[in-house]
PDB file of N, CA and C in Angstrom:
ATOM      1  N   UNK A   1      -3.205   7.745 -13.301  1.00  0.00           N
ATOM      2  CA  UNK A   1      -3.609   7.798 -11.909  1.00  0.00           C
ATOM      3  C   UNK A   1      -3.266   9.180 -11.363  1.00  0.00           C
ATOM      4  N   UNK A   2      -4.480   9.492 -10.914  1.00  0.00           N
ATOM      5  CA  UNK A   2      -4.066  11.132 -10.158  1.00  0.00           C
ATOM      6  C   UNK A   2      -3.876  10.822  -8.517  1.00  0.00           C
ATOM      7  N   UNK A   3      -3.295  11.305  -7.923  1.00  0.00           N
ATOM      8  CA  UNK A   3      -3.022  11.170  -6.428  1.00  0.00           C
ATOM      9  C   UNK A   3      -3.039  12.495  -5.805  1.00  0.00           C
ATOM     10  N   UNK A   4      -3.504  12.432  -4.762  1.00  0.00           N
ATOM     11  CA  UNK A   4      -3.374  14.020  -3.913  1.00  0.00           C
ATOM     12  C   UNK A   4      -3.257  13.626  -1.825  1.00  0.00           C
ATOM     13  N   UNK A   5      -2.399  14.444  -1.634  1.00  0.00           N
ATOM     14  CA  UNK A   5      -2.245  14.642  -0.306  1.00  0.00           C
ATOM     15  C   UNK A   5      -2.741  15.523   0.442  1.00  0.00           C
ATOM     16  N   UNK A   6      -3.498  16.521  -0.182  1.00  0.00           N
ATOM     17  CA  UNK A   6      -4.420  17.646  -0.037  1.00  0.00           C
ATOM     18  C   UNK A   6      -5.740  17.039   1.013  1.00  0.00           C
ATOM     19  N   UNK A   7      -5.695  17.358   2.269  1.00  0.00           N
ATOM     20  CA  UNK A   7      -6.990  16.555   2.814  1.00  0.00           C
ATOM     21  C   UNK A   7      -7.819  17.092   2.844  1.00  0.00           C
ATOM     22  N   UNK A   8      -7.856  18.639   1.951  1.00  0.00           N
ATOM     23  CA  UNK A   8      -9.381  18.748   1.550  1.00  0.00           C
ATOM     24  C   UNK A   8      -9.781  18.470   0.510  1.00  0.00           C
ATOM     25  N   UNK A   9      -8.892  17.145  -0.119  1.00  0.00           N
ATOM     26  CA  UNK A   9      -9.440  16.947  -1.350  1.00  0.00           C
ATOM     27  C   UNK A   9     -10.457  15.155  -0.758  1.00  0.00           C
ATOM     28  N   UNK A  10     -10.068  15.116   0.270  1.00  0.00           N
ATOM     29  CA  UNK A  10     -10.806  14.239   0.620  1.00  0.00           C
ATOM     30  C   UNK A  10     -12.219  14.425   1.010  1.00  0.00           C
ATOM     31  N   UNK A  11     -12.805  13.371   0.759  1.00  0.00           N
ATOM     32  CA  UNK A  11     -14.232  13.319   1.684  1.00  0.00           C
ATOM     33  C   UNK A  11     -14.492  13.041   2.958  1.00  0.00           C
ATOM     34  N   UNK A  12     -15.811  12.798   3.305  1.00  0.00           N
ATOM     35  CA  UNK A  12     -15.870  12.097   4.986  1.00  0.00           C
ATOM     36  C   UNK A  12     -15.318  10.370   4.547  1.00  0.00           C
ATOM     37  N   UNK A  13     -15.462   9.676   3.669  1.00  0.00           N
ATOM     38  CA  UNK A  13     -15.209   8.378   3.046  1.00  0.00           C
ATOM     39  C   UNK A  13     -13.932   8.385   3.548  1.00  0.00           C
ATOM     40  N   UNK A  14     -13.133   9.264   2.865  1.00  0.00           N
ATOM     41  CA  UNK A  14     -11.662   8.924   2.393  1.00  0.00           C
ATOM     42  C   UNK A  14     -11.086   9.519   3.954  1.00  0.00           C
ATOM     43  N   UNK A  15     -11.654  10.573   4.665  1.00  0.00           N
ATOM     44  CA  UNK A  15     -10.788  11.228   5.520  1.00  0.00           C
ATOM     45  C   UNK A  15     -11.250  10.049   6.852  1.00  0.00           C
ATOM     46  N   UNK A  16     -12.162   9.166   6.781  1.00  0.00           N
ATOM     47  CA  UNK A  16     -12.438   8.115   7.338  1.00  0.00           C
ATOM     48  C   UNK A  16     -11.619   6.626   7.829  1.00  0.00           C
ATOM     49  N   UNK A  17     -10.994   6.448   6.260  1.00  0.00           N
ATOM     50  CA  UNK A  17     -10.271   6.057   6.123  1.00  0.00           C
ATOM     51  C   UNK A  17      -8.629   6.167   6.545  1.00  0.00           C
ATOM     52  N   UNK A  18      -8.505   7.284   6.137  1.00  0.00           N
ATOM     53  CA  UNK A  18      -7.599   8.170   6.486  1.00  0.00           C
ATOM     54  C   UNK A  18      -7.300   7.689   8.460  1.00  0.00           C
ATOM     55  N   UNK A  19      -8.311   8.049   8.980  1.00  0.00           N
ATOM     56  CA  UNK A  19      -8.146   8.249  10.851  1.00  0.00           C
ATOM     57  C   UNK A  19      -8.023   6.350  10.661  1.00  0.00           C
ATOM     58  N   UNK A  20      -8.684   5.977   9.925  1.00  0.00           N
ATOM     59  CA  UNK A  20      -8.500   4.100  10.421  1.00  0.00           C
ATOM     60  C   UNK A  20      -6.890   4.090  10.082  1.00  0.00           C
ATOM     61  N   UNK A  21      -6.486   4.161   9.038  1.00  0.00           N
ATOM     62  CA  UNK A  21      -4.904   4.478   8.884  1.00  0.00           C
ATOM     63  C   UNK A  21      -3.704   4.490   9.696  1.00  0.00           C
ATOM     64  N   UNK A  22      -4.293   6.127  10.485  1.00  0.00           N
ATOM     65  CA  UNK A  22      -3.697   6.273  11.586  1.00  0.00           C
ATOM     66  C   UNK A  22      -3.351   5.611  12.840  1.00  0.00           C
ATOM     67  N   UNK A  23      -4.882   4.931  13.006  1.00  0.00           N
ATOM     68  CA  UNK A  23      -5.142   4.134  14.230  1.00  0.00           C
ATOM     69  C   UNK A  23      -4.333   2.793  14.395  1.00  0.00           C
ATOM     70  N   UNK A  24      -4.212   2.644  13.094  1.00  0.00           N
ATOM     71  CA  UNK A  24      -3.418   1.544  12.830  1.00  0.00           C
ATOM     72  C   UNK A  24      -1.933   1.514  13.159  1.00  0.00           C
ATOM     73  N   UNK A  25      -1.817   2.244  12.349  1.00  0.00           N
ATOM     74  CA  UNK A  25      -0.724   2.594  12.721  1.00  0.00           C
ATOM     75  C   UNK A  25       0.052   2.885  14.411  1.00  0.00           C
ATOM     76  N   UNK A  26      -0.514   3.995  14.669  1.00  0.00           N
ATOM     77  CA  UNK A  26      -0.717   3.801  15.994  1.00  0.00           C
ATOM     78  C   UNK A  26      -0.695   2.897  16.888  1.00  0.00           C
ATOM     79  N   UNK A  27      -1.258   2.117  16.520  1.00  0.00           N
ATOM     80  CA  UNK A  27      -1.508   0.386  17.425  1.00  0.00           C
ATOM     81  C   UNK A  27      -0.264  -0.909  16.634  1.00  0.00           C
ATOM     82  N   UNK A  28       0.639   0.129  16.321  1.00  0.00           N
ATOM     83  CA  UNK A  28       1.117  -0.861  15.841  1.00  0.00           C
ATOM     84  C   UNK A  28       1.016  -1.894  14.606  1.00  0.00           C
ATOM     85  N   UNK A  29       0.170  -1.641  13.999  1.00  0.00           N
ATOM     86  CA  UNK A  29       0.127  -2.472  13.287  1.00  0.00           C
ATOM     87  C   UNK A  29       0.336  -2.275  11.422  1.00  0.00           C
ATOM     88  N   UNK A  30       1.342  -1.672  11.307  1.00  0.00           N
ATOM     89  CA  UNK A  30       2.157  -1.563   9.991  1.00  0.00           C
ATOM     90  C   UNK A  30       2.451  -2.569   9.675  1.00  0.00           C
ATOM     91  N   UNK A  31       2.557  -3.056   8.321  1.00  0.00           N
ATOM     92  CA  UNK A  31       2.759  -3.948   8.032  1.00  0.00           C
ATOM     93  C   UNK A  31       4.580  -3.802   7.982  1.00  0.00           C
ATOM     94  N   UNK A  32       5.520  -5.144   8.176  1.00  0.00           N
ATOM     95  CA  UNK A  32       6.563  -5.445   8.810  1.00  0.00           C
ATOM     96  C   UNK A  32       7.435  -5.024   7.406  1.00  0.00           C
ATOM     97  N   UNK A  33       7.118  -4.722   6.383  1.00  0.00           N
ATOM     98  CA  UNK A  33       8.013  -4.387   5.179  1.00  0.00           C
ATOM     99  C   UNK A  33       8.216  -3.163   5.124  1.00  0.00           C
ATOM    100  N   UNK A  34       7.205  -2.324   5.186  1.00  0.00           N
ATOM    101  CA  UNK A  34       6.688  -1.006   5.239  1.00  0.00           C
ATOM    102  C   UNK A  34       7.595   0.144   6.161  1.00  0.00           C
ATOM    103  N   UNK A  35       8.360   0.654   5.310  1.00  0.00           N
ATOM    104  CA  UNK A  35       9.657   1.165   5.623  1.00  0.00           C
ATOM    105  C   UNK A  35       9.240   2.946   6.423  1.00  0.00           C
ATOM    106  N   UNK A  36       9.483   3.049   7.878  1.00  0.00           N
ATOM    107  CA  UNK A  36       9.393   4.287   8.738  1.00  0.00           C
ATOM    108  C   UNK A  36      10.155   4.972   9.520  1.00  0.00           C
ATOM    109  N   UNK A  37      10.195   5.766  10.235  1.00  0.00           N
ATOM    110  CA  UNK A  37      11.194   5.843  11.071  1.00  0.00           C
ATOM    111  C   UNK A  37      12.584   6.375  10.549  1.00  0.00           C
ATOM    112  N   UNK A  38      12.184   6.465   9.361  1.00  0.00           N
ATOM    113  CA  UNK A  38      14.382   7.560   8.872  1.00  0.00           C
ATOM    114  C   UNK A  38      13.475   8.459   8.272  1.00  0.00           C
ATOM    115  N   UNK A  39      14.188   9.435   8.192  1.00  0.00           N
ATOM    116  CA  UNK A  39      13.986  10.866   7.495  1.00  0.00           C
ATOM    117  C   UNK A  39      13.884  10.805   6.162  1.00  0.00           C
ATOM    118  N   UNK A  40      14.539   9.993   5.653  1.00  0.00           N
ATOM    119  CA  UNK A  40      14.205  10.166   3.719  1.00  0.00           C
ATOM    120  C   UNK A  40      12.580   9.199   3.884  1.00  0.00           C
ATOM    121  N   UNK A  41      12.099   8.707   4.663  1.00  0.00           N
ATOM    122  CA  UNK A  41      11.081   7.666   3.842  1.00  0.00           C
ATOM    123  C   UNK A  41       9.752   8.702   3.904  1.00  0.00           C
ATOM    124  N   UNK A  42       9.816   9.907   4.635  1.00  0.00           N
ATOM    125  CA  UNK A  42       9.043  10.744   4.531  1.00  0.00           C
ATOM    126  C   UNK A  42       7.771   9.944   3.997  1.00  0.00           C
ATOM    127  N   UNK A  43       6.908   9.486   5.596  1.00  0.00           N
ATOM    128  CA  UNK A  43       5.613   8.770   4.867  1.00  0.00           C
ATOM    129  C   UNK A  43       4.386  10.164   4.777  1.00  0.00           C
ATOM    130  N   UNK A  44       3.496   9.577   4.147  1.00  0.00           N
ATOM    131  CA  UNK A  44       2.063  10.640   3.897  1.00  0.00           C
ATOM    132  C   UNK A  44       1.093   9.484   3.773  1.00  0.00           C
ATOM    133  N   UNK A  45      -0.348  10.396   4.454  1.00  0.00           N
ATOM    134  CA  UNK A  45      -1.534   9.513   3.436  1.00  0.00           C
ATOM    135  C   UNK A  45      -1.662   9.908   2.390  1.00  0.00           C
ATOM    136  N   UNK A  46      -2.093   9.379   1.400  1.00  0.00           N
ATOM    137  CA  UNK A  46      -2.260   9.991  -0.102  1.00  0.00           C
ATOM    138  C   UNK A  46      -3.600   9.410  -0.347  1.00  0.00           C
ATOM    139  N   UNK A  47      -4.114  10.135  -1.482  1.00  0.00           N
ATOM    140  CA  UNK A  47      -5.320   9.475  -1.777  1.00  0.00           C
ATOM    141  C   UNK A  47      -5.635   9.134  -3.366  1.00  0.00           C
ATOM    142  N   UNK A  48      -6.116   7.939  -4.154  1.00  0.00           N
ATOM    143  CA  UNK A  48      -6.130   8.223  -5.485  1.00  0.00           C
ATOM    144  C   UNK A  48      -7.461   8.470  -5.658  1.00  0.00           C
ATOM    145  N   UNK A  49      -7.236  10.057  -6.504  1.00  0.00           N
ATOM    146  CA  UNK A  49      -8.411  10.524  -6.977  1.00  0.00           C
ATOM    147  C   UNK A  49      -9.302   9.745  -7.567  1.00  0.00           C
ATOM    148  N   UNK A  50      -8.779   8.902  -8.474  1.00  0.00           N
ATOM    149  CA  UNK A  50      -9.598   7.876  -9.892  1.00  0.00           C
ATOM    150  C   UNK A  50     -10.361   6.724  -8.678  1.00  0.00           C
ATOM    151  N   UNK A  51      -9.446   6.031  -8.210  1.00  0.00           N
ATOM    152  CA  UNK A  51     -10.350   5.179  -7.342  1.00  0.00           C
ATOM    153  C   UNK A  51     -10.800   5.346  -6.369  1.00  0.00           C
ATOM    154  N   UNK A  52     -10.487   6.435  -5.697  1.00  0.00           N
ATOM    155  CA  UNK A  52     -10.858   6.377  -4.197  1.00  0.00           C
ATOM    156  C   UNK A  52     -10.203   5.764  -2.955  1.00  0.00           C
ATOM    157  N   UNK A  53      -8.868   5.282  -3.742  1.00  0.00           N
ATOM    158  CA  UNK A  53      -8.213   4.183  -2.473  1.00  0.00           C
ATOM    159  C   UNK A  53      -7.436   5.439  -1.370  1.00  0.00           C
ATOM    160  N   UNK A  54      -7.120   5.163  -0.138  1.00  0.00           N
ATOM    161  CA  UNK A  54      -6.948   5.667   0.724  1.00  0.00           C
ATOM    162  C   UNK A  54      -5.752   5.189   0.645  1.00  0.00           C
ATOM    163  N   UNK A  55      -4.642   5.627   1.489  1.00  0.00           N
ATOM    164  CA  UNK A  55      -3.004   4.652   1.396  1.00  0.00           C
ATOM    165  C   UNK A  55      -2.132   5.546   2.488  1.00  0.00           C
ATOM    166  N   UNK A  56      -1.381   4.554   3.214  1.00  0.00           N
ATOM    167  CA  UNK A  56       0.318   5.059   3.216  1.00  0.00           C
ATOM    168  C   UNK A  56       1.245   4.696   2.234  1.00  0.00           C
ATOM    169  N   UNK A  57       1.876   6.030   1.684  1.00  0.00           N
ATOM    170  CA  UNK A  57       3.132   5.783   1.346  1.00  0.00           C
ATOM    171  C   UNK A  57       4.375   6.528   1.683  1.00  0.00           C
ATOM    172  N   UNK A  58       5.186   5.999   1.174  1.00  0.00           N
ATOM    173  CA  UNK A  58       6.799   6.532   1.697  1.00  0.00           C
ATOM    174  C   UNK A  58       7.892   7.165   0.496  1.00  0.00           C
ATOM    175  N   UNK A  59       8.734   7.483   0.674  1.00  0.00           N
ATOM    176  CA  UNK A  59       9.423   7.874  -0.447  1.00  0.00           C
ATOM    177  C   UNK A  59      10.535   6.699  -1.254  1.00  0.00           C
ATOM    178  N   UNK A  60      10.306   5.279  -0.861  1.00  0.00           N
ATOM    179  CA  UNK A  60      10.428   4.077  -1.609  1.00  0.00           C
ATOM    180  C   UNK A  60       9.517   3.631  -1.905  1.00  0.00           C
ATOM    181  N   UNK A  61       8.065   4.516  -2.279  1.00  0.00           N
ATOM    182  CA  UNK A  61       6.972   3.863  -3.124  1.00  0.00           C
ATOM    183  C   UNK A  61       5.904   2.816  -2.610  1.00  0.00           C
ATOM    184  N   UNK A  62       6.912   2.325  -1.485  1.00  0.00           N
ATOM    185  CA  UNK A  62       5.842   1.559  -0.459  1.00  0.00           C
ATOM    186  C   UNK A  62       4.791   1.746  -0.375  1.00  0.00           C
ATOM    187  N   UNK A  63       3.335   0.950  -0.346  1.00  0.00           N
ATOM    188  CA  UNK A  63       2.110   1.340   0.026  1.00  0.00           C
ATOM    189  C   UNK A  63       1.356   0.747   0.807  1.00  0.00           C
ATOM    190  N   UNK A  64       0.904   0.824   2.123  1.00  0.00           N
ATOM    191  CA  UNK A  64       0.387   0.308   3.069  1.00  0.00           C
ATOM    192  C   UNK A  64      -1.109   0.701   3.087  1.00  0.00           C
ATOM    193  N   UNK A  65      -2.487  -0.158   3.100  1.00  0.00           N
ATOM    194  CA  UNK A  65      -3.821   0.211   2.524  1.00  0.00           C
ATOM    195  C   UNK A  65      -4.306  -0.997   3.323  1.00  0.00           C
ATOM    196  N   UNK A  66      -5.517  -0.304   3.955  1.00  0.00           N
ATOM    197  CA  UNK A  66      -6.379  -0.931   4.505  1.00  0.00           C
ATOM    198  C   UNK A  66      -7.056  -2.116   3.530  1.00  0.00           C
ATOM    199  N   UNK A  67      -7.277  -3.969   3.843  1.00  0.00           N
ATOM    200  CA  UNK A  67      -7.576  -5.018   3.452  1.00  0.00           C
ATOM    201  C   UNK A  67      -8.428  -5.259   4.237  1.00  0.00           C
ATOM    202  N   UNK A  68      -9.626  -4.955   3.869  1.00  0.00           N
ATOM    203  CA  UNK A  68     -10.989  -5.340   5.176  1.00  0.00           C
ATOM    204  C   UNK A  68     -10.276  -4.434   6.350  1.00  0.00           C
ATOM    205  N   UNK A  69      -9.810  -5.660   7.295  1.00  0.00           N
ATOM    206  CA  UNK A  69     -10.144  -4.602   8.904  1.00  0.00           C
ATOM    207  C   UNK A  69      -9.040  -4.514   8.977  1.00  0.00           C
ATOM    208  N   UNK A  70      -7.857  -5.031   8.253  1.00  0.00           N
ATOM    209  CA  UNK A  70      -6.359  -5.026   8.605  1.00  0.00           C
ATOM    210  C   UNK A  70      -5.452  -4.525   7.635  1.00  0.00           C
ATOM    211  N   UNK A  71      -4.526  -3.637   8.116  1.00  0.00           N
ATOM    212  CA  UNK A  71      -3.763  -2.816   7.385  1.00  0.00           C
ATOM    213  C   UNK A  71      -2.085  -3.507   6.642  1.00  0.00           C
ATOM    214  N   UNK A  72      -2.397  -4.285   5.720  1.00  0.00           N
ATOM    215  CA  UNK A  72      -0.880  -4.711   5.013  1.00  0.00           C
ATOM    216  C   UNK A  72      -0.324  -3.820   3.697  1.00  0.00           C
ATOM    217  N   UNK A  73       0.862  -4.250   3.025  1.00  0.00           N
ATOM    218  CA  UNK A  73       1.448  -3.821   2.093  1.00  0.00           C
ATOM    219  C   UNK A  73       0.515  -3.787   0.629  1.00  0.00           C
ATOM    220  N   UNK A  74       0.646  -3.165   0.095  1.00  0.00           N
ATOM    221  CA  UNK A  74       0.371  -3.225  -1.416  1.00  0.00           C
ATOM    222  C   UNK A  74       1.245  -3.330  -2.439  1.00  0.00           C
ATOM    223  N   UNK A  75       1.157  -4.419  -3.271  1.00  0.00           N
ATOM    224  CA  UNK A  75       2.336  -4.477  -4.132  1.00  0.00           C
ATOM    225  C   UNK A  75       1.993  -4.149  -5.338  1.00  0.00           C
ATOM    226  N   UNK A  76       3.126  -3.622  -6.335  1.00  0.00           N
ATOM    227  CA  UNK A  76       3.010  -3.596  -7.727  1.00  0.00           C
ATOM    228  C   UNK A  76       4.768  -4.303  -8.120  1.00  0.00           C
ATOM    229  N   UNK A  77       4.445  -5.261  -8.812  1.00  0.00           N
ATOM    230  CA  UNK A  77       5.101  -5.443  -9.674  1.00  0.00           C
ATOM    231  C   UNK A  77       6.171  -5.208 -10.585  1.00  0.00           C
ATOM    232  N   UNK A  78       7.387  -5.356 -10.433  1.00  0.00           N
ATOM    233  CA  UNK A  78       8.355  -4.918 -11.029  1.00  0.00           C
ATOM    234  C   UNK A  78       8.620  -4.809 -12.689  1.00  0.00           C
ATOM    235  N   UNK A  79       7.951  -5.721 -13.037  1.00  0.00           N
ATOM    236  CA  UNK A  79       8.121  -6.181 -14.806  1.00  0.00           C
ATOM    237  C   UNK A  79       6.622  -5.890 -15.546  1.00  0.00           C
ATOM    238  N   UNK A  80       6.064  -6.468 -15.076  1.00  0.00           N
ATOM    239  CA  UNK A  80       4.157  -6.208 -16.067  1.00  0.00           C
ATOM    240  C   UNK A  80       3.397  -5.563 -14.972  1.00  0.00           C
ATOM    241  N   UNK A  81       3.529  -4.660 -13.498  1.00  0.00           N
ATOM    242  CA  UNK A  81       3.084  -3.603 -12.899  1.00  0.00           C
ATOM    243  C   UNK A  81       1.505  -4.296 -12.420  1.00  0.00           C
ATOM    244  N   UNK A  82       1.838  -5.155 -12.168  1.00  0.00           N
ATOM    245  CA  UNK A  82       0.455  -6.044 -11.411  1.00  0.00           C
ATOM    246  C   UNK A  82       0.571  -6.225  -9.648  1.00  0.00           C
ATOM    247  N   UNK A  83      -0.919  -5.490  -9.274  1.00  0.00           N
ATOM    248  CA  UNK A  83      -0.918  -4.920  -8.169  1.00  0.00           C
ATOM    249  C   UNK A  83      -1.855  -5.781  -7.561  1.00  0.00           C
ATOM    250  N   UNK A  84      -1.801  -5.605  -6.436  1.00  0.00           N
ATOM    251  CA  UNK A  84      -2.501  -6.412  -4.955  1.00  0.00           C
ATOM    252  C   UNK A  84      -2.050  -6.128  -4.017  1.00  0.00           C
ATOM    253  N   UNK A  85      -2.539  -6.947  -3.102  1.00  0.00           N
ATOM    254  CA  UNK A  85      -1.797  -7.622  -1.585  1.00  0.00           C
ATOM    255  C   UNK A  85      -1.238  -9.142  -2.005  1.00  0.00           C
ATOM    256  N   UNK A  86      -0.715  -9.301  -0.980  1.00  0.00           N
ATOM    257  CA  UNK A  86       0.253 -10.477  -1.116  1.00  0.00           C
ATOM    258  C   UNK A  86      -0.435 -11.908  -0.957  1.00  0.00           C
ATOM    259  N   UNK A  87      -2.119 -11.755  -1.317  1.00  0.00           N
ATOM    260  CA  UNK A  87      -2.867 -12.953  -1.215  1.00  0.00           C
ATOM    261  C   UNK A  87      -3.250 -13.073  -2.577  1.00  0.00           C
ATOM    262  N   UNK A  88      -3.685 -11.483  -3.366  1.00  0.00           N
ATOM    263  CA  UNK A  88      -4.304 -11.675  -4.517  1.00  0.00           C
ATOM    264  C   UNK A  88      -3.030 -11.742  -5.274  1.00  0.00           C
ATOM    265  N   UNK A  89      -1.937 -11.624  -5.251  1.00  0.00           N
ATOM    266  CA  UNK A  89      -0.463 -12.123  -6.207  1.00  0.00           C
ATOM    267  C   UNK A  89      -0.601 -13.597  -6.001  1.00  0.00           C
ATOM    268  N   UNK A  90      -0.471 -14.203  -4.954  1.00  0.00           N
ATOM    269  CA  UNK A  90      -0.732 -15.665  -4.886  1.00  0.00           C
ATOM    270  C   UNK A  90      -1.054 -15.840  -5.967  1.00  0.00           C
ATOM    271  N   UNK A  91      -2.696 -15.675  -6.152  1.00  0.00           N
ATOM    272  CA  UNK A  91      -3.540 -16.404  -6.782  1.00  0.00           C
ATOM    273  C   UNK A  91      -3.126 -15.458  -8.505  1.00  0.00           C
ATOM    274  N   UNK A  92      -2.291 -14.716  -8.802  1.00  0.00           N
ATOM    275  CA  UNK A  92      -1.764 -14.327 -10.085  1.00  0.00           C
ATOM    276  C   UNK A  92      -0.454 -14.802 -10.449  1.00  0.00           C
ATOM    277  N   UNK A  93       0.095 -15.728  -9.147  1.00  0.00           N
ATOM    278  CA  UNK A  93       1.464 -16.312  -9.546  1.00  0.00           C
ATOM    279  C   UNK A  93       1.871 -16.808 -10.855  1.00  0.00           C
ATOM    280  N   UNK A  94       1.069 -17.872 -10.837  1.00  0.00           N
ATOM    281  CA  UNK A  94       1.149 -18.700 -11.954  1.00  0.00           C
ATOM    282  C   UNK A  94       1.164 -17.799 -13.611  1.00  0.00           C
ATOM    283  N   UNK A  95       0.597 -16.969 -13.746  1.00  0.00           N
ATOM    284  CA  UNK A  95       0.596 -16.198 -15.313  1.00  0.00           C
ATOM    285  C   UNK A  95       1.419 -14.960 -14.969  1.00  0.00           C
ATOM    286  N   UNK A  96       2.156 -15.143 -13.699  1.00  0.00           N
ATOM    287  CA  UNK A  96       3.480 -13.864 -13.683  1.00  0.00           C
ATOM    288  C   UNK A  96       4.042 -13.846 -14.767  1.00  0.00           C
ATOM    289  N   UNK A  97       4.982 -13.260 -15.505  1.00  0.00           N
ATOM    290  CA  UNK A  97       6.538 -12.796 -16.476  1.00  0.00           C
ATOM    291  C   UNK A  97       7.303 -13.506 -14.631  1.00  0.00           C
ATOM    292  N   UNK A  98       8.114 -14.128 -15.248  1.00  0.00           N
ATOM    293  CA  UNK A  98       9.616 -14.550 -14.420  1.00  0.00           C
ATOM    294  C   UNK A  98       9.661 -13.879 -13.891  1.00  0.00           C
ATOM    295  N   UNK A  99      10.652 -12.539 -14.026  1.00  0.00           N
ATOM    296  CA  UNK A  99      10.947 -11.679 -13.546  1.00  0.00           C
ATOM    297  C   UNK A  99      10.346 -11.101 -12.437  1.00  0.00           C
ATOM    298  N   UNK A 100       9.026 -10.848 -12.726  1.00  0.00           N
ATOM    299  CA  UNK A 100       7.857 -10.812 -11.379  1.00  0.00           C
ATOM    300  C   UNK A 100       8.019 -11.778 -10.421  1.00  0.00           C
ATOM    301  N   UNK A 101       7.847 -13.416 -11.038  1.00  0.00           N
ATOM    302  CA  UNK A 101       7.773 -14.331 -10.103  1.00  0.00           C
ATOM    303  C   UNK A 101       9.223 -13.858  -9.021  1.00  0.00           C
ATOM    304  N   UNK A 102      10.202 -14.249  -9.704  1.00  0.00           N
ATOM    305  CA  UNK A 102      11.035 -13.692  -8.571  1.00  0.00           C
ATOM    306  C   UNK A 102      11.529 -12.906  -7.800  1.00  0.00           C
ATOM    307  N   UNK A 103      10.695 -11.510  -8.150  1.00  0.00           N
ATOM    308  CA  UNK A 103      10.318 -10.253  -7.370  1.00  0.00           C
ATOM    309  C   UNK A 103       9.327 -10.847  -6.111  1.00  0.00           C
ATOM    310  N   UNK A 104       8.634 -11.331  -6.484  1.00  0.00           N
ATOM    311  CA  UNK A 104       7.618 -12.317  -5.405  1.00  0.00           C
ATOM    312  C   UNK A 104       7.910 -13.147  -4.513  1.00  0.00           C
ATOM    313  N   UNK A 105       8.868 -14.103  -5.139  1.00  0.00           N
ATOM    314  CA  UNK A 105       9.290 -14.697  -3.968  1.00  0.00           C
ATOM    315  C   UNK A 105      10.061 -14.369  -3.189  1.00  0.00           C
ATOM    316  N   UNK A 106      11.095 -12.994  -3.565  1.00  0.00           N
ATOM    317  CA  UNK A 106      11.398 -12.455  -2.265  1.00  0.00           C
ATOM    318  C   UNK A 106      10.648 -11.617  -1.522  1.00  0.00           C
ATOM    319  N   UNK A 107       9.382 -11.100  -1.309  1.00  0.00           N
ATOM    320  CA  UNK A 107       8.368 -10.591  -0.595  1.00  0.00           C
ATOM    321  C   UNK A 107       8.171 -11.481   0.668  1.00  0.00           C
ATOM    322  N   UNK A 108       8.390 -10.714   1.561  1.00  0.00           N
ATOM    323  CA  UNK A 108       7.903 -11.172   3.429  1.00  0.00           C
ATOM    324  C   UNK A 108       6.930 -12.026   3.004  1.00  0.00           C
ATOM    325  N   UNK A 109       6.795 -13.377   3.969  1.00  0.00           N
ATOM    326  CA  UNK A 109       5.572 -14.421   3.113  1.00  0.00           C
ATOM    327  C   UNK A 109       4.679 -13.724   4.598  1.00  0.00           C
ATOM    328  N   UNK A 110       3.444 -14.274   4.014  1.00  0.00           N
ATOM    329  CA  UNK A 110       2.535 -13.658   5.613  1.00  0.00           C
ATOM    330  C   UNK A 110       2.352 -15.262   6.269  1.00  0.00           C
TER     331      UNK A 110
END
């Protein structure tokens, strides 16, 4: 995965994305895990080159990404690195590694 913070590496797509981000933010609406506000979490938008995803993150790896119209967490996985939001883990619970599962169940429930 390549990533860049460079916003002229963005497009009108991504730098689109990017201002919805903001707005969000702005209005409040970070998702409640999503760590801000101290000096080490030093957030950025970032962008991944390979997919195109748009994101906040922080310097605990956190990733906050637009889900349709609403802005929540993105998770990856502690043990087998399996990523979503906290609806599509749901539905991957069941064929977790342990270890995951109980990385999961301590995750903010929505």
């Amino acid at each position: 995965m390549t990533t860049t913070t460079n916003l002229s590496d963005f497009g009108n797509r991504e730098r689109a994305i990017a201002i919805e981000l903001m707005t969000e933010w702005n209005n409040g609406n970070l998702p409640s895990d999503f760590k801000v506000g101290f000096e080490e979490n030093n957030v950025q938008i970032m962008m991944n080159t390979t997919s195109g995803n748009v994101f906040l993150t922080n310097d605990e790896y956190q990733v906050a990404m637009m889900n349709g119209e609403k802005l929540e967490s993105y998770y990856t996985s502690p043990y087998n690195g399996i990523e979503g939001f906290y609806d599509d883990l749901v539905d991957k619970y069941e064929s977790m590694h342990e270890a995951d599962k109980a990385w999961f169940d301590d995750l903010p429930k929505k």
